[in-house]
PDB file of N, CA and C in Angstrom:
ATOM      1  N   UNK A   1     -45.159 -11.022 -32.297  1.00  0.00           N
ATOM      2  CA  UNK A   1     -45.036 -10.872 -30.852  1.00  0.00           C
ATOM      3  C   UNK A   1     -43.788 -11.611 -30.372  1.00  0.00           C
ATOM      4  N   UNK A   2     -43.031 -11.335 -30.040  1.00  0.00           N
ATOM      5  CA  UNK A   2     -41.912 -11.167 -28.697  1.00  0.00           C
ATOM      6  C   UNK A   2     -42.012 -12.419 -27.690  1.00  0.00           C
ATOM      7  N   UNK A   3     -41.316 -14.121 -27.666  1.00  0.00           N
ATOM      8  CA  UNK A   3     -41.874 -14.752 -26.917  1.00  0.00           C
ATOM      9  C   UNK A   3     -41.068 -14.863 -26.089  1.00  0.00           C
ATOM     10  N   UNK A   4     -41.067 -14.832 -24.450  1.00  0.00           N
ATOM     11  CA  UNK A   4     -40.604 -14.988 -23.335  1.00  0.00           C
ATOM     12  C   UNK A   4     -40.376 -15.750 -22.310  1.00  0.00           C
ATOM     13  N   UNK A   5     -39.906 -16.928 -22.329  1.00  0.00           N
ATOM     14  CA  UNK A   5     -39.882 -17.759 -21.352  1.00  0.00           C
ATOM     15  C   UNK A   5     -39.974 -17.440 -19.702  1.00  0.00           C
ATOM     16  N   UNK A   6     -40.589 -17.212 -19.305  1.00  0.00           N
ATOM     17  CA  UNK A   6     -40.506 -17.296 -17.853  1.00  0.00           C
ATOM     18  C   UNK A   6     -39.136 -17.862 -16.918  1.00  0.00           C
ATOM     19  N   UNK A   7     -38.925 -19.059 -17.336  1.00  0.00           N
ATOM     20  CA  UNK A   7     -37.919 -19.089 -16.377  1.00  0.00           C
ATOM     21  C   UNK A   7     -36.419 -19.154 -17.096  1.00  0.00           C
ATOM     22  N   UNK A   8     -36.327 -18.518 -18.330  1.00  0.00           N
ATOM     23  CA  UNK A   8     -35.067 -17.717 -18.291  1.00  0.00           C
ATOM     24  C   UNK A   8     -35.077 -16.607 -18.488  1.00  0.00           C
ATOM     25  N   UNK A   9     -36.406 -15.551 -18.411  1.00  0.00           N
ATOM     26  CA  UNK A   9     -36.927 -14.595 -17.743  1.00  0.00           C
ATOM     27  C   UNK A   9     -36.157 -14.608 -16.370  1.00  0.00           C
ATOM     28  N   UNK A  10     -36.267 -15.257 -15.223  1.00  0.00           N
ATOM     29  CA  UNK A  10     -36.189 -15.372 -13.932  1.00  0.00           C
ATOM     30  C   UNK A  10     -34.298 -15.613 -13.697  1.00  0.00           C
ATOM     31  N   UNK A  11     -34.143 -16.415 -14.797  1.00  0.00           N
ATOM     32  CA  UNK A  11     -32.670 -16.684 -14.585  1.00  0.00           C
ATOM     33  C   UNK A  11     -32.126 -15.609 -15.293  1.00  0.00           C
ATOM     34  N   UNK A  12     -32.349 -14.586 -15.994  1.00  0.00           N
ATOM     35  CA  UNK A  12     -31.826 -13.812 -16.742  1.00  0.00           C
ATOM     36  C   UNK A  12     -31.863 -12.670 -15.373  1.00  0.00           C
ATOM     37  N   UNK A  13     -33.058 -12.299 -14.806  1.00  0.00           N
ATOM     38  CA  UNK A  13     -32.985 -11.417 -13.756  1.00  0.00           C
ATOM     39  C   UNK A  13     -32.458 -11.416 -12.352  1.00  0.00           C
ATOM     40  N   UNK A  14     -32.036 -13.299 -12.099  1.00  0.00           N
ATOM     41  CA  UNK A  14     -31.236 -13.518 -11.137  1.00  0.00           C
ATOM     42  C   UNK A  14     -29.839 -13.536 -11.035  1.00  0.00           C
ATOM     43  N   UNK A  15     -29.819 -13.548 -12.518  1.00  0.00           N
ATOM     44  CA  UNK A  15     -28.020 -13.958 -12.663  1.00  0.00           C
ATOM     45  C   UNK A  15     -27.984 -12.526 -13.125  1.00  0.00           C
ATOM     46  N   UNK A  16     -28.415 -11.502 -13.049  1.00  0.00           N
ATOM     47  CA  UNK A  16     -28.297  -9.618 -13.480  1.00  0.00           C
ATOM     48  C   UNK A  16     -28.122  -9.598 -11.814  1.00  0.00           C
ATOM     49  N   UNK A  17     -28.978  -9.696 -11.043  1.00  0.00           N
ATOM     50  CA  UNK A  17     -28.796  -9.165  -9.730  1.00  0.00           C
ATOM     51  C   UNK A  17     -27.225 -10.037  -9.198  1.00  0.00           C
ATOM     52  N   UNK A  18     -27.456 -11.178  -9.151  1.00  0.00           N
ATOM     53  CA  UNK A  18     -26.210 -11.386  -8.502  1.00  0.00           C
ATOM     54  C   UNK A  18     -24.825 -10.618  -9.244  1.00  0.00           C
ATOM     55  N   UNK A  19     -24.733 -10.717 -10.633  1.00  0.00           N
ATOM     56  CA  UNK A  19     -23.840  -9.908 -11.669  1.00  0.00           C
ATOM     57  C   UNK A  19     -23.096  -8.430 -10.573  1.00  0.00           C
ATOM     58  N   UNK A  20     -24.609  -7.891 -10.620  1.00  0.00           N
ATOM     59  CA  UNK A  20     -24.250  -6.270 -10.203  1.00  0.00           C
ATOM     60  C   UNK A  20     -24.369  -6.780  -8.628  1.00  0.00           C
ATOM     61  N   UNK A  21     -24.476  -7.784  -8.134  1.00  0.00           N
ATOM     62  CA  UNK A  21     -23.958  -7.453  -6.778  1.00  0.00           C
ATOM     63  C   UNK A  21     -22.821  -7.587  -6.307  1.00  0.00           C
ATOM     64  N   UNK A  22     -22.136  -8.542  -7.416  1.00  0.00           N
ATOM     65  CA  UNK A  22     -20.468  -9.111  -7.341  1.00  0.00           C
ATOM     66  C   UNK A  22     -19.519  -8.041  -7.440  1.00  0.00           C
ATOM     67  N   UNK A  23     -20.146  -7.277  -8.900  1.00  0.00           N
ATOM     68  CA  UNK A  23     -19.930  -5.972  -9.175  1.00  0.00           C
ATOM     69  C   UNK A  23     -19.622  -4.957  -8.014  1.00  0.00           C
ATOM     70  N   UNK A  24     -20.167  -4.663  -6.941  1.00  0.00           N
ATOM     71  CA  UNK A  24     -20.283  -3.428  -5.818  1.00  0.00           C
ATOM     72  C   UNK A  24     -19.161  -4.204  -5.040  1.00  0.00           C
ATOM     73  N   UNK A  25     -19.593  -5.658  -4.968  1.00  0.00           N
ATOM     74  CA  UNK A  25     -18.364  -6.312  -3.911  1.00  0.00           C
ATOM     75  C   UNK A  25     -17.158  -5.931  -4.606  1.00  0.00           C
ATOM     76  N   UNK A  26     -16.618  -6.015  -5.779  1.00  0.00           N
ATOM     77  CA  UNK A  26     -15.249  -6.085  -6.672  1.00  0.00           C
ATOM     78  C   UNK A  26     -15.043  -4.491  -6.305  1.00  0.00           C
ATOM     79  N   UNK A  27     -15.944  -3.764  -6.498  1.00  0.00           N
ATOM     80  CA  UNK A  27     -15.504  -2.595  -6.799  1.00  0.00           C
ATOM     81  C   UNK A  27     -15.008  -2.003  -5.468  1.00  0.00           C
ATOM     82  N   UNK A  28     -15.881  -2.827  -4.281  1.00  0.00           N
ATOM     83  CA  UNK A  28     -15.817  -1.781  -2.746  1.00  0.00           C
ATOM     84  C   UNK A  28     -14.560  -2.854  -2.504  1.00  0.00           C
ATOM     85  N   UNK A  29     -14.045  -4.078  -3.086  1.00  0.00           N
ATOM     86  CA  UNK A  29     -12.756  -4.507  -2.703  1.00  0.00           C
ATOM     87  C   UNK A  29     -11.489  -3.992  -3.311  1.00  0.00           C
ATOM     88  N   UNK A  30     -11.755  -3.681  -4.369  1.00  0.00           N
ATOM     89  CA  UNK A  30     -10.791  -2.645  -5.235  1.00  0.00           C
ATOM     90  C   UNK A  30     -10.526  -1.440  -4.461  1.00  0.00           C
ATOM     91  N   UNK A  31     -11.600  -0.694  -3.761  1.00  0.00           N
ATOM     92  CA  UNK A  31     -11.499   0.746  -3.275  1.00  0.00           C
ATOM     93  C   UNK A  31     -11.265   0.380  -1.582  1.00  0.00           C
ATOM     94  N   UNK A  32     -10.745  -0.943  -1.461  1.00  0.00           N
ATOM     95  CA  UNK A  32     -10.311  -1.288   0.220  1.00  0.00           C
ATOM     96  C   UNK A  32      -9.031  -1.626  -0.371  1.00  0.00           C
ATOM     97  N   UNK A  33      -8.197  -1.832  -1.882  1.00  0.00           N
ATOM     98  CA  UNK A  33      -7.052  -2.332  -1.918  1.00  0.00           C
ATOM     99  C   UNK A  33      -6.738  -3.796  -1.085  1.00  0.00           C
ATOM    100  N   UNK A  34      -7.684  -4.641  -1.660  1.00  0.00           N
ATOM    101  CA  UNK A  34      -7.911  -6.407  -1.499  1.00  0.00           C
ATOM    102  C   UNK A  34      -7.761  -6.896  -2.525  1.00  0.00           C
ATOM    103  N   UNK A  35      -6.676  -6.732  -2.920  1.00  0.00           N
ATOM    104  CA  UNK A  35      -6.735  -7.993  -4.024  1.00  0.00           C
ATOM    105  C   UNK A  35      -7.223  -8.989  -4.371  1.00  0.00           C
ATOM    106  N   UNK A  36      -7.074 -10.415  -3.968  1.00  0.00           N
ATOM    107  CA  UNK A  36      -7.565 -11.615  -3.582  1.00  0.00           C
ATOM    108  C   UNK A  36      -9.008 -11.164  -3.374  1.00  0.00           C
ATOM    109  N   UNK A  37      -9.994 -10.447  -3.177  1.00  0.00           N
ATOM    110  CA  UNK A  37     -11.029 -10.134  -2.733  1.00  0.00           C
ATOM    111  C   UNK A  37     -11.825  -9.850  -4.497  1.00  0.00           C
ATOM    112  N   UNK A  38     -11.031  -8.604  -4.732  1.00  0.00           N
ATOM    113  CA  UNK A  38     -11.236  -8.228  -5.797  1.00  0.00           C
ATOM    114  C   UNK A  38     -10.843  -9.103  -7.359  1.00  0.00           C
ATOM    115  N   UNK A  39     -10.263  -9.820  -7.298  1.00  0.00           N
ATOM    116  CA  UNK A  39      -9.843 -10.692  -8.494  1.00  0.00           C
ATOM    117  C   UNK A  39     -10.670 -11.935  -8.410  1.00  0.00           C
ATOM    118  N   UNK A  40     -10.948 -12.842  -7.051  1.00  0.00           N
ATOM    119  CA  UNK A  40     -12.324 -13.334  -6.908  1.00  0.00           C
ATOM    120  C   UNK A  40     -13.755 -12.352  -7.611  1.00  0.00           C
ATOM    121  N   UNK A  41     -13.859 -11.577  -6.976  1.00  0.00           N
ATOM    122  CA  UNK A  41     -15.264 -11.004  -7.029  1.00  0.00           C
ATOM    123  C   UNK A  41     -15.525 -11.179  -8.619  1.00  0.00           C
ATOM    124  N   UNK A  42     -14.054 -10.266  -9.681  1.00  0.00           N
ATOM    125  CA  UNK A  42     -13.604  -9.814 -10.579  1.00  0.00           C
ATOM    126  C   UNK A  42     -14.264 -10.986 -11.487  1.00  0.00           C
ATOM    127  N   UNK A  43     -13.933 -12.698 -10.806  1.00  0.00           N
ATOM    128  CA  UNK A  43     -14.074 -13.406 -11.933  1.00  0.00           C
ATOM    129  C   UNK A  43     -15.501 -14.076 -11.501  1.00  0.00           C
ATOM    130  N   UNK A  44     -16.048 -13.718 -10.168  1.00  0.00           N
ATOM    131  CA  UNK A  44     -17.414 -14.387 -10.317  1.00  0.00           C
ATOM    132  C   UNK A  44     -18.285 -13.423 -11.158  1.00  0.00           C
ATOM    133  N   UNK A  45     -18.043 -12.387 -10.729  1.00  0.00           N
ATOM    134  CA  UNK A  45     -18.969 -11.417 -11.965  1.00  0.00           C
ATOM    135  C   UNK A  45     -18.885 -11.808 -13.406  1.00  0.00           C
ATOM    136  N   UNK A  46     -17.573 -11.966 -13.498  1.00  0.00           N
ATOM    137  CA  UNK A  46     -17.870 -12.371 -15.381  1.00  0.00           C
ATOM    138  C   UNK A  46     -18.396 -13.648 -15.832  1.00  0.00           C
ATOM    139  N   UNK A  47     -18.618 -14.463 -14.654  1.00  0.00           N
ATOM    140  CA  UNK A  47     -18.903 -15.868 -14.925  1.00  0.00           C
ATOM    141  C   UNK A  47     -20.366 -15.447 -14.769  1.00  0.00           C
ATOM    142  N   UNK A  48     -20.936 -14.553 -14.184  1.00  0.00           N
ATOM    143  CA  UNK A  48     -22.258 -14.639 -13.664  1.00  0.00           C
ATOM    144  C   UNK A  48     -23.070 -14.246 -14.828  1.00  0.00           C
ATOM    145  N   UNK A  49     -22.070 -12.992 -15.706  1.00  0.00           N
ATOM    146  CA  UNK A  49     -22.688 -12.541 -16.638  1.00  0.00           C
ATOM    147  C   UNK A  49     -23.247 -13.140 -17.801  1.00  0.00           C
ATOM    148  N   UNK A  50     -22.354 -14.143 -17.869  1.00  0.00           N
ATOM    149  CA  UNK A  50     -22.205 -14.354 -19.220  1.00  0.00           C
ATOM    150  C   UNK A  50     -23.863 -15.232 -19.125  1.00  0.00           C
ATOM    151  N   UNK A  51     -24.551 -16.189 -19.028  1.00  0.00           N
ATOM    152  CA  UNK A  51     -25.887 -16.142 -18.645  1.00  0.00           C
ATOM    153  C   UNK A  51     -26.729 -15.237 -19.064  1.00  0.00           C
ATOM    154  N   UNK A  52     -26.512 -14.383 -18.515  1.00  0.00           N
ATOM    155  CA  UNK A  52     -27.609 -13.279 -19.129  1.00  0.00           C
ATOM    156  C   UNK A  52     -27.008 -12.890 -20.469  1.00  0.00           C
ATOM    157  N   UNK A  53     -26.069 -12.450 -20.740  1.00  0.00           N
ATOM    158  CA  UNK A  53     -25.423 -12.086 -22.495  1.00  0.00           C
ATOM    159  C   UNK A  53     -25.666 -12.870 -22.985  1.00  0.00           C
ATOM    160  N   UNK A  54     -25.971 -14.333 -23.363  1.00  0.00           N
ATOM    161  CA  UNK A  54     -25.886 -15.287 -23.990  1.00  0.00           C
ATOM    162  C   UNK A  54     -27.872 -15.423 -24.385  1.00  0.00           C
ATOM    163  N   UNK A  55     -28.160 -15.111 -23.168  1.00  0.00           N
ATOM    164  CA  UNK A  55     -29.864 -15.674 -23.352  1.00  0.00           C
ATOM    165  C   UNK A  55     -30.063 -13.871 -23.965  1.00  0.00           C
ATOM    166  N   UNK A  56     -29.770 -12.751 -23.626  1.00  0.00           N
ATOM    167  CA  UNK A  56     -30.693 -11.847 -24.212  1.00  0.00           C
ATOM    168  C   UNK A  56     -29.879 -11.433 -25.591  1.00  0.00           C
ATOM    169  N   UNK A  57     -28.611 -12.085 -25.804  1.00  0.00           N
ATOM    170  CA  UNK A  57     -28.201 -11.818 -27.530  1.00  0.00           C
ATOM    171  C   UNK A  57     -28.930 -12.487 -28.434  1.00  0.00           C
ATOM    172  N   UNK A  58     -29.754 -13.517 -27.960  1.00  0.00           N
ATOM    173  CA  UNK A  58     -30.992 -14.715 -28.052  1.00  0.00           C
ATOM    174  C   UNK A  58     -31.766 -13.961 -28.674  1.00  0.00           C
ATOM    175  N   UNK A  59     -32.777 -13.059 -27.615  1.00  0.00           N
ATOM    176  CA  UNK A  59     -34.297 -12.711 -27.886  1.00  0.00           C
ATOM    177  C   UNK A  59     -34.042 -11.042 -26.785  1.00  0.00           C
ATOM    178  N   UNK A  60     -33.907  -9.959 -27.590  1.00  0.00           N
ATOM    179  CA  UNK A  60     -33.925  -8.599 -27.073  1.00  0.00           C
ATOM    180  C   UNK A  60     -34.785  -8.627 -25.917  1.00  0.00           C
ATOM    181  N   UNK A  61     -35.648  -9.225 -25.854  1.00  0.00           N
ATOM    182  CA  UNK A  61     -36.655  -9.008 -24.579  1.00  0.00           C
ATOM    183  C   UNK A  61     -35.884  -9.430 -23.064  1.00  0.00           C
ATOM    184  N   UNK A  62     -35.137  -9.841 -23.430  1.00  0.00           N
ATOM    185  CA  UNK A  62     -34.695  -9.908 -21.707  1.00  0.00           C
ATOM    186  C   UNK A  62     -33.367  -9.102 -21.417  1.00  0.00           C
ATOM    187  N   UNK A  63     -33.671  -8.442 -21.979  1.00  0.00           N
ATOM    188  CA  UNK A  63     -32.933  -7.361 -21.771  1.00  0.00           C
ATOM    189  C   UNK A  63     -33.526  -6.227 -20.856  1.00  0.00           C
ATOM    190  N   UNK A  64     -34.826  -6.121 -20.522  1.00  0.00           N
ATOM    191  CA  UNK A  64     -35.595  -5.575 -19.548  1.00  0.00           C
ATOM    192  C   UNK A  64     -35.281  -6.354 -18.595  1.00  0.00           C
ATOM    193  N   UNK A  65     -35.345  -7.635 -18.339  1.00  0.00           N
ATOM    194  CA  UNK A  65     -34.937  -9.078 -17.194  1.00  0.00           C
ATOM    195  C   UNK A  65     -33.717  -8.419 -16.734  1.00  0.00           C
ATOM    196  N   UNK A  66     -32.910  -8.497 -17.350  1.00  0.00           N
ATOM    197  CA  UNK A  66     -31.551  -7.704 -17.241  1.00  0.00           C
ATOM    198  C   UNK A  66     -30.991  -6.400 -16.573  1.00  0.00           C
ATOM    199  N   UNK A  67     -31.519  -5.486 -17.438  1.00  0.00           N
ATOM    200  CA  UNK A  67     -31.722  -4.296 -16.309  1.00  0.00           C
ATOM    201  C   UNK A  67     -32.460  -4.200 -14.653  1.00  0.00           C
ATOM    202  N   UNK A  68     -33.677  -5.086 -14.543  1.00  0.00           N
ATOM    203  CA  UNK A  68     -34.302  -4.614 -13.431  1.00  0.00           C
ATOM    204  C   UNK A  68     -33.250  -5.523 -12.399  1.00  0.00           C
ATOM    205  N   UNK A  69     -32.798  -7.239 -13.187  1.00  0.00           N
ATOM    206  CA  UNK A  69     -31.773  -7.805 -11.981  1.00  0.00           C
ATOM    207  C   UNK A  69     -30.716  -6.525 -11.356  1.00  0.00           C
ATOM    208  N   UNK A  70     -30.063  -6.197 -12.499  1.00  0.00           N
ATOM    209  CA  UNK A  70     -29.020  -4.837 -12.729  1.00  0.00           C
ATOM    210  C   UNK A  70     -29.137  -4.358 -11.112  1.00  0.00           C
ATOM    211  N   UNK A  71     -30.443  -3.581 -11.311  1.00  0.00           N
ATOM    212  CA  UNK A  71     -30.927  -2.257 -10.541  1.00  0.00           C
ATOM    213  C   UNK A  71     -31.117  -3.123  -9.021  1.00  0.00           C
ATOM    214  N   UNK A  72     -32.010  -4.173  -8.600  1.00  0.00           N
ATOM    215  CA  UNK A  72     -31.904  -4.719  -7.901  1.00  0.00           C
ATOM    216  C   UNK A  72     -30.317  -5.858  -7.207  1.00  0.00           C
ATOM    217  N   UNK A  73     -30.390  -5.682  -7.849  1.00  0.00           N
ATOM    218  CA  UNK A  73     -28.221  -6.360  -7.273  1.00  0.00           C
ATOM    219  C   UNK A  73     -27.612  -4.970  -7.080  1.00  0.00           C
ATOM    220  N   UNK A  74     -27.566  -4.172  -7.607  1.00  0.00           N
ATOM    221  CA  UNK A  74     -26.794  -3.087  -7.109  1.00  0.00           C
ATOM    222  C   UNK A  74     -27.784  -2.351  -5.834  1.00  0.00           C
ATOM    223  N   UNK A  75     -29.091  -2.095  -5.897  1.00  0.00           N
ATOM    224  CA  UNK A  75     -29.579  -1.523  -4.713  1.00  0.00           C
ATOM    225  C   UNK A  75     -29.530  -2.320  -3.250  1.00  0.00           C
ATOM    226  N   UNK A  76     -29.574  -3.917  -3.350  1.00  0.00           N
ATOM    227  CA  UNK A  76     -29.190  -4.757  -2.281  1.00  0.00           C
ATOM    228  C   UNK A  76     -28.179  -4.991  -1.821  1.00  0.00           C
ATOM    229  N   UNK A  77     -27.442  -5.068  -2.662  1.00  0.00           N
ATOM    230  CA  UNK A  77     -25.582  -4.955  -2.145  1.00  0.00           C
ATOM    231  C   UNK A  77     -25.298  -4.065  -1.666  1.00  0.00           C
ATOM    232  N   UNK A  78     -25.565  -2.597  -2.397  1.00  0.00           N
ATOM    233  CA  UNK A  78     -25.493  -1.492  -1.580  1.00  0.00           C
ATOM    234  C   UNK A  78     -25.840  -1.317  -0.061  1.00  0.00           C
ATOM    235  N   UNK A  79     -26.948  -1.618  -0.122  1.00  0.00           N
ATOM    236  CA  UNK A  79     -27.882  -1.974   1.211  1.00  0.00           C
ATOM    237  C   UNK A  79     -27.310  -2.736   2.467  1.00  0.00           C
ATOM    238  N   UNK A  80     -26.434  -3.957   1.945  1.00  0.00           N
ATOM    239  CA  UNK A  80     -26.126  -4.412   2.355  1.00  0.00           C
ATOM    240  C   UNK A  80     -24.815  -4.165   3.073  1.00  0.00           C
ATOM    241  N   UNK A  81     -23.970  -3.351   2.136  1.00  0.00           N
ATOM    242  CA  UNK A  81     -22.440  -2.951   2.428  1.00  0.00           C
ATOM    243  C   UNK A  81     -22.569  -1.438   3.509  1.00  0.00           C
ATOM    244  N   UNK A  82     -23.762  -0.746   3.358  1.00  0.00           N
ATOM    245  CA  UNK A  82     -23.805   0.261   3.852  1.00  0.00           C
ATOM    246  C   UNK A  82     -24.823  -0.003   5.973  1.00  0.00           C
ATOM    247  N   UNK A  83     -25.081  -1.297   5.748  1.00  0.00           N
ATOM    248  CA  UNK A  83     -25.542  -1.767   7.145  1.00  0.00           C
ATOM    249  C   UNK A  83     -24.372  -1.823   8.232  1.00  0.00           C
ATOM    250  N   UNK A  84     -23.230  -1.708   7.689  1.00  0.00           N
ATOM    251  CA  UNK A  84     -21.818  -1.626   8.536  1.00  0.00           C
ATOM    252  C   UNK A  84     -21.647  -0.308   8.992  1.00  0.00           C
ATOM    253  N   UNK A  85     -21.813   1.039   8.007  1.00  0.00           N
ATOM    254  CA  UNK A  85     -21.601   2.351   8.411  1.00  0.00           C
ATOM    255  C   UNK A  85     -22.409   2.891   9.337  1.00  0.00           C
ATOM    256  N   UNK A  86     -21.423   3.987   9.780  1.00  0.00           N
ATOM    257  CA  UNK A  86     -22.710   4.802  10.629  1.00  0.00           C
ATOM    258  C   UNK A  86     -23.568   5.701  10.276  1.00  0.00           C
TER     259      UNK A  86
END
């Protein structure tokens, strides 16, 4: 059996959501032509990642942790960037 820590369970799925939320910021600053915006974003994302790569090259199981942060950082950011439009 597969053992799972809980709270790098939790840090694996928090540092995925923030990851992919830095991610939407870099990318929607890239597609506004912000540099400085985007080369920030650029390097908090890779700093954010590495956290989660490090704990699920560990133990495959949080690699589910991973994806659902994923899905949740990108659906909130989204959410978030799209509260400006009409």
């Amino acid at each position: 059996m597969i053992a799972v820590d809980p709270l790098i369970a939790a840090g694996v799925l928090f540092c995925t959501a923030v990851t992919d939320a830095a991610y939407v910021l870099f990318t929607a600053a890239v597609a506004g032509r912000r540099r400085f915006s985007a080369a920030n974003w650029s390097g908090v994302w890779y700093l954010l990642s590495a956290f989660a790569v490090i704990s699920y090259t560990q133990n495959a199981a949080y690699v589910v942790f991973a994806a659902l942060g994923s899905w949740i950082g990108a659906f909130l950011s989204v959410t978030w960037l799209k509260r400006g439009s009409p």
